[in-house]
C-alpha atoms as a PDB file:
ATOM      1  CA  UNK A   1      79.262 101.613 102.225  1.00  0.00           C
ATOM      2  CA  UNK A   2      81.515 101.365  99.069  1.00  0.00           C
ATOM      3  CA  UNK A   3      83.450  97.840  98.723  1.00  0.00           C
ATOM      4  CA  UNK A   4      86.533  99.686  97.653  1.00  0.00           C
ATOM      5  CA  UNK A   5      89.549  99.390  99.100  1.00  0.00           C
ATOM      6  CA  UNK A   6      91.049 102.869 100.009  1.00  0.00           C
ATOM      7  CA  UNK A   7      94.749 103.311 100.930  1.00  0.00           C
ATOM      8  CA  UNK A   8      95.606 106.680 103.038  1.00  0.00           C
ATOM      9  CA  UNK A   9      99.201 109.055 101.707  1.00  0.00           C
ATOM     10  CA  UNK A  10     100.759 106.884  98.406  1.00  0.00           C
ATOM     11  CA  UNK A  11     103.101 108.447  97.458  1.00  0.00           C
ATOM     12  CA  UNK A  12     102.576 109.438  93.634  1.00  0.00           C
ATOM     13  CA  UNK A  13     105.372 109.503  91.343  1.00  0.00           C
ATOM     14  CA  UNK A  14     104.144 111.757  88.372  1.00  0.00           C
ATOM     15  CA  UNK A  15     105.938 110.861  85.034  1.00  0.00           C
ATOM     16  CA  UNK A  16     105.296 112.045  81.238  1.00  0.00           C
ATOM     17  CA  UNK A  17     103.961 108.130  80.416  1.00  0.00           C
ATOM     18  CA  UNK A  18     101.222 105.585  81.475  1.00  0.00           C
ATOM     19  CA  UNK A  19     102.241 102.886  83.262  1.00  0.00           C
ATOM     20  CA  UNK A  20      99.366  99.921  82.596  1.00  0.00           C
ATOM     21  CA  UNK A  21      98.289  96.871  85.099  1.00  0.00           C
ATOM     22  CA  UNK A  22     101.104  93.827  84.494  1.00  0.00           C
ATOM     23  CA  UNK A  23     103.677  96.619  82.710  1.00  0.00           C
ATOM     24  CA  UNK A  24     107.133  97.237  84.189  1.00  0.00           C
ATOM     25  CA  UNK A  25     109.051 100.273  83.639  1.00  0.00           C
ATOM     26  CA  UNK A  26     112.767 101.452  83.916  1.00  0.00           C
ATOM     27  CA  UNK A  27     113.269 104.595  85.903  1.00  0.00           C
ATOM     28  CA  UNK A  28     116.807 106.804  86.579  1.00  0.00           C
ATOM     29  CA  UNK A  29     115.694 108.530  89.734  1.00  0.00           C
ATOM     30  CA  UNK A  30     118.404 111.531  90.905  1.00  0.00           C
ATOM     31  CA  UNK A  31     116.012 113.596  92.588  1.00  0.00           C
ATOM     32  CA  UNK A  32     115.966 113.799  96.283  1.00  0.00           C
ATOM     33  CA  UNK A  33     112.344 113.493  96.954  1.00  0.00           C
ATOM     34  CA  UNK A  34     112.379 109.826  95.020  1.00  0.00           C
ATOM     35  CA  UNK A  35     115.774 108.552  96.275  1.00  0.00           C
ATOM     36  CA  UNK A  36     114.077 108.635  99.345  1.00  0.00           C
ATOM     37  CA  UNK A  37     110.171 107.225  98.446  1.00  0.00           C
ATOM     38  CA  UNK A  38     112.108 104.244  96.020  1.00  0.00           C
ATOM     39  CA  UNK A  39     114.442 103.624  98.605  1.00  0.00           C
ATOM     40  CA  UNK A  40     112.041 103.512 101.621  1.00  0.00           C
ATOM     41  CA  UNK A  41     109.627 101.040  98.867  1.00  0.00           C
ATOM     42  CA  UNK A  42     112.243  98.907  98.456  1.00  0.00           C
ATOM     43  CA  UNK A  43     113.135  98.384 101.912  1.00  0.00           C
ATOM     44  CA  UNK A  44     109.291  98.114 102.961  1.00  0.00           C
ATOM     45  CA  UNK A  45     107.953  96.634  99.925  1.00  0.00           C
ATOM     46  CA  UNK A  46     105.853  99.252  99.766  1.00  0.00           C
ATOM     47  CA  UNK A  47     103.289 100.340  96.639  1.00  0.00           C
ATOM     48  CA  UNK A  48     104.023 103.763  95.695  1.00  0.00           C
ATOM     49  CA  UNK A  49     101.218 105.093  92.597  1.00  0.00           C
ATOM     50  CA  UNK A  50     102.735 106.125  88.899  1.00  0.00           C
ATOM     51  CA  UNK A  51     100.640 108.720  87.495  1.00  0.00           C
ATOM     52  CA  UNK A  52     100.261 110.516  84.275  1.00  0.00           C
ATOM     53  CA  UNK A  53     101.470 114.334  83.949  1.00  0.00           C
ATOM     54  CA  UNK A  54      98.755 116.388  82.474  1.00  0.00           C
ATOM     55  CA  UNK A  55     100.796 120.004  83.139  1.00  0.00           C
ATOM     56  CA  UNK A  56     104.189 120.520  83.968  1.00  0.00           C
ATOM     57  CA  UNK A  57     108.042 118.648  83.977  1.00  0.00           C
ATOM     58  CA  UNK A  58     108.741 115.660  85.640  1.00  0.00           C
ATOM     59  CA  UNK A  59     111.867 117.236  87.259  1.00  0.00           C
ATOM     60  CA  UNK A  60     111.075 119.728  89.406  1.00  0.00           C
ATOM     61  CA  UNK A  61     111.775 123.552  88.076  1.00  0.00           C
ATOM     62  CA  UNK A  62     111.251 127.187  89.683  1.00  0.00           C
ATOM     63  CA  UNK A  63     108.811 128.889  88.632  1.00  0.00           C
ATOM     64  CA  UNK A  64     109.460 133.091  90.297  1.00  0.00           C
ATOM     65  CA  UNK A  65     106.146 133.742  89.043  1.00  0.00           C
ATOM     66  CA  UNK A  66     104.460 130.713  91.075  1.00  0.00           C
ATOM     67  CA  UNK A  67     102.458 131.546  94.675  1.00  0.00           C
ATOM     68  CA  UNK A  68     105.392 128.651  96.452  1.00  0.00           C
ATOM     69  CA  UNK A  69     108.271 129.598  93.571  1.00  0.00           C
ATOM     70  CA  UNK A  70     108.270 126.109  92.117  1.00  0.00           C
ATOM     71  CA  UNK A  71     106.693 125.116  88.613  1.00  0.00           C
ATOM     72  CA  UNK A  72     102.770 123.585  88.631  1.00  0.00           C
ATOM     73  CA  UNK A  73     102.181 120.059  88.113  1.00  0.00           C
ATOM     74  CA  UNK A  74      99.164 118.736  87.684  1.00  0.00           C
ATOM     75  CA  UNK A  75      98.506 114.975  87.251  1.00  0.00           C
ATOM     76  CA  UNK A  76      95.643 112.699  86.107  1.00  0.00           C
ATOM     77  CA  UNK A  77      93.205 111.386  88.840  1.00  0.00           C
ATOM     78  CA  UNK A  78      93.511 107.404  88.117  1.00  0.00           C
ATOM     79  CA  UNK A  79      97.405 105.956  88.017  1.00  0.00           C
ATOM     80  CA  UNK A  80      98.810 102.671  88.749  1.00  0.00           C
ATOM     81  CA  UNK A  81      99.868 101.063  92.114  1.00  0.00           C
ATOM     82  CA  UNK A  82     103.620  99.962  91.327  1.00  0.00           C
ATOM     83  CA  UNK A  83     106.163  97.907  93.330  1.00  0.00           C
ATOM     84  CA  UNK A  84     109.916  98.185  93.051  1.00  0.00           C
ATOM     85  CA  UNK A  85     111.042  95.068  91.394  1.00  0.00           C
ATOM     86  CA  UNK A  86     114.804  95.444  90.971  1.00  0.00           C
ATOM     87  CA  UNK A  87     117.154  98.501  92.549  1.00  0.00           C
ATOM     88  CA  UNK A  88     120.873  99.240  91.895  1.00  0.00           C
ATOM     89  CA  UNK A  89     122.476 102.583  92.885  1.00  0.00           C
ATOM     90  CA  UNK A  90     125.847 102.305  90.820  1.00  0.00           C
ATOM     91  CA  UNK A  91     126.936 105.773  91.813  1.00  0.00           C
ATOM     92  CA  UNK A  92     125.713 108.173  95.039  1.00  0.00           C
ATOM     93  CA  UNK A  93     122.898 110.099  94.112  1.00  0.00           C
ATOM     94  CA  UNK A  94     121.658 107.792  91.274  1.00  0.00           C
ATOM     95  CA  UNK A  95     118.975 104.796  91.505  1.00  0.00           C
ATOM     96  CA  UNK A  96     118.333 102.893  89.012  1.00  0.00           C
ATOM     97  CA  UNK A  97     114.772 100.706  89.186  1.00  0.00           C
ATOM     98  CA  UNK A  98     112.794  98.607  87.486  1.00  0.00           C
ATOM     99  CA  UNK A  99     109.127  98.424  88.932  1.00  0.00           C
ATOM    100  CA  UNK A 100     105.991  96.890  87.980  1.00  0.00           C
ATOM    101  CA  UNK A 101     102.221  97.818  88.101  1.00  0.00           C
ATOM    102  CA  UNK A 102      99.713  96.405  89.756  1.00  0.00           C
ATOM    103  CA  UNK A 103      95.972  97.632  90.287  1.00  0.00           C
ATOM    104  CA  UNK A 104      94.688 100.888  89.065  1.00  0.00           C
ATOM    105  CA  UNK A 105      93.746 103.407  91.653  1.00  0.00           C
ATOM    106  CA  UNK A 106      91.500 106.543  91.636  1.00  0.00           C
ATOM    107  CA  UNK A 107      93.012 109.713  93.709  1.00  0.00           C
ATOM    108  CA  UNK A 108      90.199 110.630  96.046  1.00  0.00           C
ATOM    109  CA  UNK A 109      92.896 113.711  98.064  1.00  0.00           C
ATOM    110  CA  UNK A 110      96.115 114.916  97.101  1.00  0.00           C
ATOM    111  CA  UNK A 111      98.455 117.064  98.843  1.00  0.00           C
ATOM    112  CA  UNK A 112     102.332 118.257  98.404  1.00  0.00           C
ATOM    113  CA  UNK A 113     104.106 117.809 100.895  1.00  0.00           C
ATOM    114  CA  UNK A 114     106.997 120.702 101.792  1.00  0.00           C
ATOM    115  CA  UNK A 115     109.912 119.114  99.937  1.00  0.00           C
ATOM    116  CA  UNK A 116     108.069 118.476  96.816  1.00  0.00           C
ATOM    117  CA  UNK A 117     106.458 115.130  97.004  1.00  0.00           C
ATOM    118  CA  UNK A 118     102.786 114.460  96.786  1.00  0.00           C
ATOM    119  CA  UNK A 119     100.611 111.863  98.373  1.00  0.00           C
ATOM    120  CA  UNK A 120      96.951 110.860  97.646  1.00  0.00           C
ATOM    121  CA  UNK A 121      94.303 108.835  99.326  1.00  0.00           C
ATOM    122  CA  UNK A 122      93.386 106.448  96.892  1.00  0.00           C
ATOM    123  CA  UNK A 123      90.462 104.034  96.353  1.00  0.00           C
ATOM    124  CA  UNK A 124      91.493 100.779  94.226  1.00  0.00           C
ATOM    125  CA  UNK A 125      89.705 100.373  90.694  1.00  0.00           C
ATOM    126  CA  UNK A 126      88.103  97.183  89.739  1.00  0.00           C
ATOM    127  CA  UNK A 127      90.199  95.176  87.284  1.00  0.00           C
ATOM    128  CA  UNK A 128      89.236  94.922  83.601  1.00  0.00           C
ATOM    129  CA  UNK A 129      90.386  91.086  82.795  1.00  0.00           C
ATOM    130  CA  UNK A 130      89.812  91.805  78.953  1.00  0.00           C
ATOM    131  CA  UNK A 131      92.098  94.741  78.985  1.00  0.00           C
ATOM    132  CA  UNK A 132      94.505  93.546  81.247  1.00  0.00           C
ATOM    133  CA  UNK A 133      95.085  89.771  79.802  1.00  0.00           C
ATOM    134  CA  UNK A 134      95.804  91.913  76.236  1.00  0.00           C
ATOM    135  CA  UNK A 135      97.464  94.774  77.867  1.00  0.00           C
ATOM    136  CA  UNK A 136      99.951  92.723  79.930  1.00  0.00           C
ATOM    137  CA  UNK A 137     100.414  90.197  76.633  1.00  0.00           C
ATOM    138  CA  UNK A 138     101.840  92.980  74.136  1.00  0.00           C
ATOM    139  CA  UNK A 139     105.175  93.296  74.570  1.00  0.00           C
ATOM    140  CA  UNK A 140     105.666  96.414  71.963  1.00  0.00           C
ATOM    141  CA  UNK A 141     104.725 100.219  73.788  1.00  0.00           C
ATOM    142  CA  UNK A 142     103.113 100.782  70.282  1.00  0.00           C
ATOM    143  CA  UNK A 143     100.520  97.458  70.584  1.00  0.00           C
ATOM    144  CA  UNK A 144      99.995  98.270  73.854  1.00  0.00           C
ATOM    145  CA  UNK A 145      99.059 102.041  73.159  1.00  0.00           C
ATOM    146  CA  UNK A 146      96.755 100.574  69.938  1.00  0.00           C
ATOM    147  CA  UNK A 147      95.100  97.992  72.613  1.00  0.00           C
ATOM    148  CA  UNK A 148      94.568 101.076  75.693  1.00  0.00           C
ATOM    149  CA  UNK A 149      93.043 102.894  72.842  1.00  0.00           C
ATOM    150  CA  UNK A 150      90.404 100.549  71.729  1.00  0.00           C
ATOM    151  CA  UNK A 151      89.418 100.414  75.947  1.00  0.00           C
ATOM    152  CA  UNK A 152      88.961 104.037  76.152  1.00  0.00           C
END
């Protein structure tokens, strides 16, 4: 019996970036399928998972050629569990938030759902203290990209 603890449909939020343990990021979300995952985190508090684009656009594009007429994406199999920290919608249509990671997960099933959004079972990674003491420390995206490379 694994000591992992697994959480059943997070929603995923793939992006073009990594989003490391203790690191916050600012996001401009306009697309329908996020206005409604941020806003239902916020009002739940709520994880939703960040995770790393290996193919395809973060906005969502047609693709005529594709078997369901929308563009692939394709994301990595270990993101970040991420809480909305701050939320301001200064216009209809337009969120802007500032979350913040938490624990690493590993995607153990994934599925898109009919609008567009996907959702994983996860199972929760053991934290790395060394990394995440020096990740969580370096305030410039460079140092922290020089630090996540000496970990790989």
């Amino acid at each position: 019996m694994s000591d992992l603890l697994t959480l059943q449909s997070l929603p995923l939020f793939p992006l073009n970036t990594v989003l490391f343990p203790g690191g916050s990021l600012q996001l401009q979300i306009f697309e329908v399928r996020y206005l409604d995952l941020i806003s239902r985190c916020d009002d739940t508090g709520a994880p939703f998972g960040i995770v790393a684009l290996t193919k395809g656009e973060e906005v969502r594009r047609p693709d005529p050629q594709a078997h369901d007429g929308v563009a692939d994406e394709v994301f990595a199999d270990v993101g970040t569990l991420t809480t909305v920290s701050t939320l301001s919608a200064p216009q209809a249509g337009l969120l802007l938030v500032r979350c913040t990671a938490g624990e690493r997960f590993r995607i153990t099933r994934r599925e898109r759902l009919k609008h567009g959004l996907w959702v994983a079972d996860v199972e929760l990674l053991p934290a790395d203290q060394a990394q995440h003491r020096g990740l969580a420390a370096a305030r410039d995206p460079h140092e922290r990209r020089d630090l996540a490379a000496r970990h790989r």
